[in-house]
N, C-alpha and C. Protein backbone atom coordinates (compact mmCIF):
# COMPACT_ATOMS: atom_id res chain seq x y z
N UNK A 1 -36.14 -24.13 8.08
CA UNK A 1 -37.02 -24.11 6.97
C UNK A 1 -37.90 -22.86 6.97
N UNK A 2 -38.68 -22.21 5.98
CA UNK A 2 -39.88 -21.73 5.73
C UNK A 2 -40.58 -21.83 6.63
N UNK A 3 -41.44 -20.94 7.31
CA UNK A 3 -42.38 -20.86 7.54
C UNK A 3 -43.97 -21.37 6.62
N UNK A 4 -44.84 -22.21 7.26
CA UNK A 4 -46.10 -22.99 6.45
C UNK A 4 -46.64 -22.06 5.49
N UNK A 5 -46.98 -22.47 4.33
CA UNK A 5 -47.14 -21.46 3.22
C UNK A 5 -46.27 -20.68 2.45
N UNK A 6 -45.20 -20.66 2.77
CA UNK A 6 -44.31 -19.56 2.39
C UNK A 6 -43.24 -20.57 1.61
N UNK A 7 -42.96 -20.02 -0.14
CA UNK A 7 -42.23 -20.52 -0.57
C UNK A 7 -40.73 -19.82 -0.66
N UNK A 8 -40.85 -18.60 -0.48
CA UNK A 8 -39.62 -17.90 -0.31
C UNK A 8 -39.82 -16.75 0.44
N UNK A 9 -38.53 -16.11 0.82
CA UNK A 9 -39.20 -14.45 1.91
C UNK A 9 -37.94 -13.73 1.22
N UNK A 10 -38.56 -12.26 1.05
CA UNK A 10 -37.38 -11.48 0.45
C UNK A 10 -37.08 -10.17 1.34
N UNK A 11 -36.20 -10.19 1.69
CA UNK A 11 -35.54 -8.90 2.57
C UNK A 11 -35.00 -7.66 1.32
N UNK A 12 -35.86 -6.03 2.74
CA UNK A 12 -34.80 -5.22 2.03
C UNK A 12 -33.43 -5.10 1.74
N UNK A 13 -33.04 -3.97 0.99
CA UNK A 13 -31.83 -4.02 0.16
C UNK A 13 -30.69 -3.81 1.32
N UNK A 14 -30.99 -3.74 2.58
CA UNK A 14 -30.15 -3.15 3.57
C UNK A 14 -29.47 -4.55 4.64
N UNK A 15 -30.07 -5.56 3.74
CA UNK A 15 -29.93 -6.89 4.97
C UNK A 15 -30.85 -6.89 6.25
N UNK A 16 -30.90 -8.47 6.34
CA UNK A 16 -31.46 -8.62 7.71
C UNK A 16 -31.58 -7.91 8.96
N UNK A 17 -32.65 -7.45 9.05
CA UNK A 17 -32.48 -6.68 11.03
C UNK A 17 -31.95 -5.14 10.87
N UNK A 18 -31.66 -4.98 9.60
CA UNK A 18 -31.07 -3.40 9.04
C UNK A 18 -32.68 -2.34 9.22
N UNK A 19 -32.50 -1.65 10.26
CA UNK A 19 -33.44 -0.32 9.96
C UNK A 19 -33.66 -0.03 8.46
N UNK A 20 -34.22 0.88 7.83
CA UNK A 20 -34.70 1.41 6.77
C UNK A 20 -33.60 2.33 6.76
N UNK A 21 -33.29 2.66 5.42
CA UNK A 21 -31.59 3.56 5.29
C UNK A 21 -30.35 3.33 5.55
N UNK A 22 -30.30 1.69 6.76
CA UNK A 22 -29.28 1.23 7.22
C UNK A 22 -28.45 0.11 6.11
N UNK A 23 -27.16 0.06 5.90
CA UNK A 23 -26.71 -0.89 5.12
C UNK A 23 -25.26 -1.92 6.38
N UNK A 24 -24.85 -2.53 5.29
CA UNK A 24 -24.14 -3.40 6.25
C UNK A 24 -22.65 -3.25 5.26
N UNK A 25 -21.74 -2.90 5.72
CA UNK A 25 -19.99 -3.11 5.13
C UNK A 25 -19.14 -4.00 5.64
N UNK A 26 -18.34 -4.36 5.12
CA UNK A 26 -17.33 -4.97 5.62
C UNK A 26 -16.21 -4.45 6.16
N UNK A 27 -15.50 -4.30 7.42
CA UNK A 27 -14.59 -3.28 7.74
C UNK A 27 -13.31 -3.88 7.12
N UNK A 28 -12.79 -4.98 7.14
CA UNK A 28 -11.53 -5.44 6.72
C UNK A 28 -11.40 -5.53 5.25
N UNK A 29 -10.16 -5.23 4.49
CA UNK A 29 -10.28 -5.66 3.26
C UNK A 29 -10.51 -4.79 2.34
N UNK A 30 -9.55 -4.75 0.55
CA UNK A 30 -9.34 -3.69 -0.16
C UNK A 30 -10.28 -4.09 -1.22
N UNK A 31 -11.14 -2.62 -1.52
CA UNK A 31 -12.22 -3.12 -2.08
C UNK A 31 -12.08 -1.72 -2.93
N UNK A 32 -12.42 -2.31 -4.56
CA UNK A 32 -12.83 -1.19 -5.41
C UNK A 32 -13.82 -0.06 -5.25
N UNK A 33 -13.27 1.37 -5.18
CA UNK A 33 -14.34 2.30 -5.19
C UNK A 33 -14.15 3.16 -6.23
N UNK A 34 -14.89 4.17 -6.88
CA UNK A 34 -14.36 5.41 -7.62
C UNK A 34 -13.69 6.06 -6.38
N UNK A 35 -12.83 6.93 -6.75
CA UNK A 35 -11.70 7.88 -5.83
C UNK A 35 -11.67 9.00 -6.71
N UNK A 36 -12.05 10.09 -6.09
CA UNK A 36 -11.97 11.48 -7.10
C UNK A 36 -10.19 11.59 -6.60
N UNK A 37 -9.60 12.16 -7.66
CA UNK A 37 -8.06 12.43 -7.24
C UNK A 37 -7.11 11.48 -7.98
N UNK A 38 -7.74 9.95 -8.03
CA UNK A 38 -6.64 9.01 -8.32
C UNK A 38 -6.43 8.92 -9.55
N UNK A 39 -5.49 8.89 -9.67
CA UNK A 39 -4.39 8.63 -11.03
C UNK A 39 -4.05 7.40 -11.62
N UNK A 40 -3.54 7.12 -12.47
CA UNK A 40 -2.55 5.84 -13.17
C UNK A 40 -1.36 6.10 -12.61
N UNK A 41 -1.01 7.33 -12.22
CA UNK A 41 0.54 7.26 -11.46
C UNK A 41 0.06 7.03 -9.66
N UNK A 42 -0.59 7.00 -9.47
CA UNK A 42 -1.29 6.93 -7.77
C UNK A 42 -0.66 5.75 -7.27
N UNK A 43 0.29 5.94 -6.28
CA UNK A 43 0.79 4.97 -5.33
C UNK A 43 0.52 4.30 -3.97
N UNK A 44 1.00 3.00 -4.32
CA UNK A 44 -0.24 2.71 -2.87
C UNK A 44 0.35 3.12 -1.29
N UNK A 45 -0.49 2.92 -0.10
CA UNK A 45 -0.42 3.45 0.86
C UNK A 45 -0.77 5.31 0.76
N UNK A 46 -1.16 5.67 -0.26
CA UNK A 46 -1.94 6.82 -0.47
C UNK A 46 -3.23 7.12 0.92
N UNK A 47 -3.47 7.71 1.56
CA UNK A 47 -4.63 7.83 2.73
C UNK A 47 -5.66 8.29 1.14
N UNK A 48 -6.86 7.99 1.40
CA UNK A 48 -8.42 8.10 1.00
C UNK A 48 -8.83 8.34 1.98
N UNK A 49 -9.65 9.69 1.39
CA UNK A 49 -10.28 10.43 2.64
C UNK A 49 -12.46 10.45 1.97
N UNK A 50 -13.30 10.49 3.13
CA UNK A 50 -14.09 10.44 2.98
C UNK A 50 -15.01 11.64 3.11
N UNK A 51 -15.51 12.14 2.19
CA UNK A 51 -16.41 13.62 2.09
C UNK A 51 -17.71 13.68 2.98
N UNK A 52 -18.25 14.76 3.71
CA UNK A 52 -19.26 15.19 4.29
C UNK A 52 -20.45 14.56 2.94
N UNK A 53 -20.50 14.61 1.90
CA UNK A 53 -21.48 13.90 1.12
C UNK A 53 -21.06 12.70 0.91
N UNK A 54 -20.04 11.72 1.23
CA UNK A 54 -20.18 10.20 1.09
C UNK A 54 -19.29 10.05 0.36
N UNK A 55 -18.62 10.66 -0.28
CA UNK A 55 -17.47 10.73 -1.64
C UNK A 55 -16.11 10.36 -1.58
N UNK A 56 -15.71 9.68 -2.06
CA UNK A 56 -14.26 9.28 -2.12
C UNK A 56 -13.41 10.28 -2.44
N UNK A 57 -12.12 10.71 -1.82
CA UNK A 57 -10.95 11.60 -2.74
C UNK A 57 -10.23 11.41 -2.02
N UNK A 58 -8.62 11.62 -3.09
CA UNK A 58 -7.09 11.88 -2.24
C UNK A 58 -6.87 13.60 -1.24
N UNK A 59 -8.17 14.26 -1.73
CA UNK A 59 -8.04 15.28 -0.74
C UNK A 59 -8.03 15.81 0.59
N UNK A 60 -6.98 16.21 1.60
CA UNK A 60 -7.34 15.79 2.91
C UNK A 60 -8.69 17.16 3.55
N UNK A 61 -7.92 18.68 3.39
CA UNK A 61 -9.09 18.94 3.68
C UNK A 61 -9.66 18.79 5.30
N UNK A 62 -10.66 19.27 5.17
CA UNK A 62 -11.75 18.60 6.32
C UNK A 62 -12.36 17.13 6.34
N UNK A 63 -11.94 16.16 5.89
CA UNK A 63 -12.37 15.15 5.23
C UNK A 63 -11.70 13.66 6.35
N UNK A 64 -12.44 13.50 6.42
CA UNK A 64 -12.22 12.01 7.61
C UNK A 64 -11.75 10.46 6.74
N UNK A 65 -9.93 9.94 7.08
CA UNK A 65 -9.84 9.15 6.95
C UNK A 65 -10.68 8.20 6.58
N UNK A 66 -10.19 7.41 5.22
CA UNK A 66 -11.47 6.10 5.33
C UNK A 66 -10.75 5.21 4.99
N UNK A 67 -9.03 5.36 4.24
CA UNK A 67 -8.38 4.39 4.13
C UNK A 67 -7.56 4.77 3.55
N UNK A 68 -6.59 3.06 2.95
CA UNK A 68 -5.51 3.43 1.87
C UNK A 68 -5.41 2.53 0.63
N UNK A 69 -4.55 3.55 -0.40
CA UNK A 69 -5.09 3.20 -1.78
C UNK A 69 -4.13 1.23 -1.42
N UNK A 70 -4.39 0.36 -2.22
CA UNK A 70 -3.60 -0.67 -2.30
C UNK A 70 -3.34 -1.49 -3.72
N UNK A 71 -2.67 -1.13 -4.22
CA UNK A 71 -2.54 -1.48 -5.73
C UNK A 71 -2.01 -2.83 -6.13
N UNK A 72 -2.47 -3.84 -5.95
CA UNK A 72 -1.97 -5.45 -6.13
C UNK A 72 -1.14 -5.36 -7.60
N UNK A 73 -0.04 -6.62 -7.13
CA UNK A 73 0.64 -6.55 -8.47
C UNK A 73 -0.16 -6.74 -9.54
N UNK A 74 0.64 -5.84 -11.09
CA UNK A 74 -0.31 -6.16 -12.04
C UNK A 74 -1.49 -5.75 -12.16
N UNK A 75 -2.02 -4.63 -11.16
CA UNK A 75 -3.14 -4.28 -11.19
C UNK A 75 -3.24 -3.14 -12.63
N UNK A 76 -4.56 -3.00 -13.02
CA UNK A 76 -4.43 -2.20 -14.58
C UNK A 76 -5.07 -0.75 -13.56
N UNK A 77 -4.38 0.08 -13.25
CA UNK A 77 -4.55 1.65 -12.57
C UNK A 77 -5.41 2.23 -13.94
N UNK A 78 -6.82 2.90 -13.45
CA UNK A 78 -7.65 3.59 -14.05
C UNK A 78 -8.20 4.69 -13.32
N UNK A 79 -7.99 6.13 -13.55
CA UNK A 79 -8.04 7.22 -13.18
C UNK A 79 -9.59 7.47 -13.08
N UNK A 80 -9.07 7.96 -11.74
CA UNK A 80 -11.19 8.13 -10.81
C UNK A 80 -11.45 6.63 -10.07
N UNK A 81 -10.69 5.90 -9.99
CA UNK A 81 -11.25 4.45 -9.50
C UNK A 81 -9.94 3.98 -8.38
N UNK A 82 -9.67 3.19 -7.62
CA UNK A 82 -8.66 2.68 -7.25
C UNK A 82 -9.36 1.82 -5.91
N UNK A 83 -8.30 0.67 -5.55
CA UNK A 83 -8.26 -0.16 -4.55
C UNK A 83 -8.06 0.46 -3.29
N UNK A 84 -8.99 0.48 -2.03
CA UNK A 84 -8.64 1.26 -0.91
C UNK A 84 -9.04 -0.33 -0.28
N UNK A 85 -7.70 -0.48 0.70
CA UNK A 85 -7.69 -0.73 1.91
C UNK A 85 -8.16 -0.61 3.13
N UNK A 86 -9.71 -1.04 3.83
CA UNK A 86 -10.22 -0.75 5.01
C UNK A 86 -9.72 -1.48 6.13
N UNK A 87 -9.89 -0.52 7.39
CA UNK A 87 -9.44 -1.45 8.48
C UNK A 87 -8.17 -1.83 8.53
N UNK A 88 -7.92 -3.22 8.75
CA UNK A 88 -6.51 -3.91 9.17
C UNK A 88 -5.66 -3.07 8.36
């Protein structure tokens, strides 16, 4: 329960026990991002690479693995956006 007096408590945007600036992800699992690079013709198992500023692209570059594209059947492909695969 609450602590006496207290009808609700609200945490920063970073989650519980998160430093200030710190956030929390999920490592497993294909999750919508913008992707600079991706196409309507973009096929999956594509590597997504991750930019020195935080940025998504199919460019490899100097750019550190962050995943792969994964296009579920039936998915509607929209250029600048795509399904990346983290982890497993």
């Amino acid at each position: 329960g609450l602590p006496t007096g207290l009808s609700s408590i609200t945490y920063a945007n970073g989650g519980v026990g998160n430093a200030a600036g710190a956030a929390t992800f999920a490592f497993d699992g294909t999750w919508e991002f913008a992707v600079t690079g991706a196409l309507t013709t973009t096929a999956s198992g594509v590597r997504v690479y991750l930019t020195d500023a935080g940025a998504l692209t199919l460019t490899v570059g100097t750019n550190a693995v962050f995943g792969w594209t994964d296009y579920p059947v039936d998915y509607a492909k929209v250029a600048g956006r795509a399904p990346v695969r983290i982890g497993a």
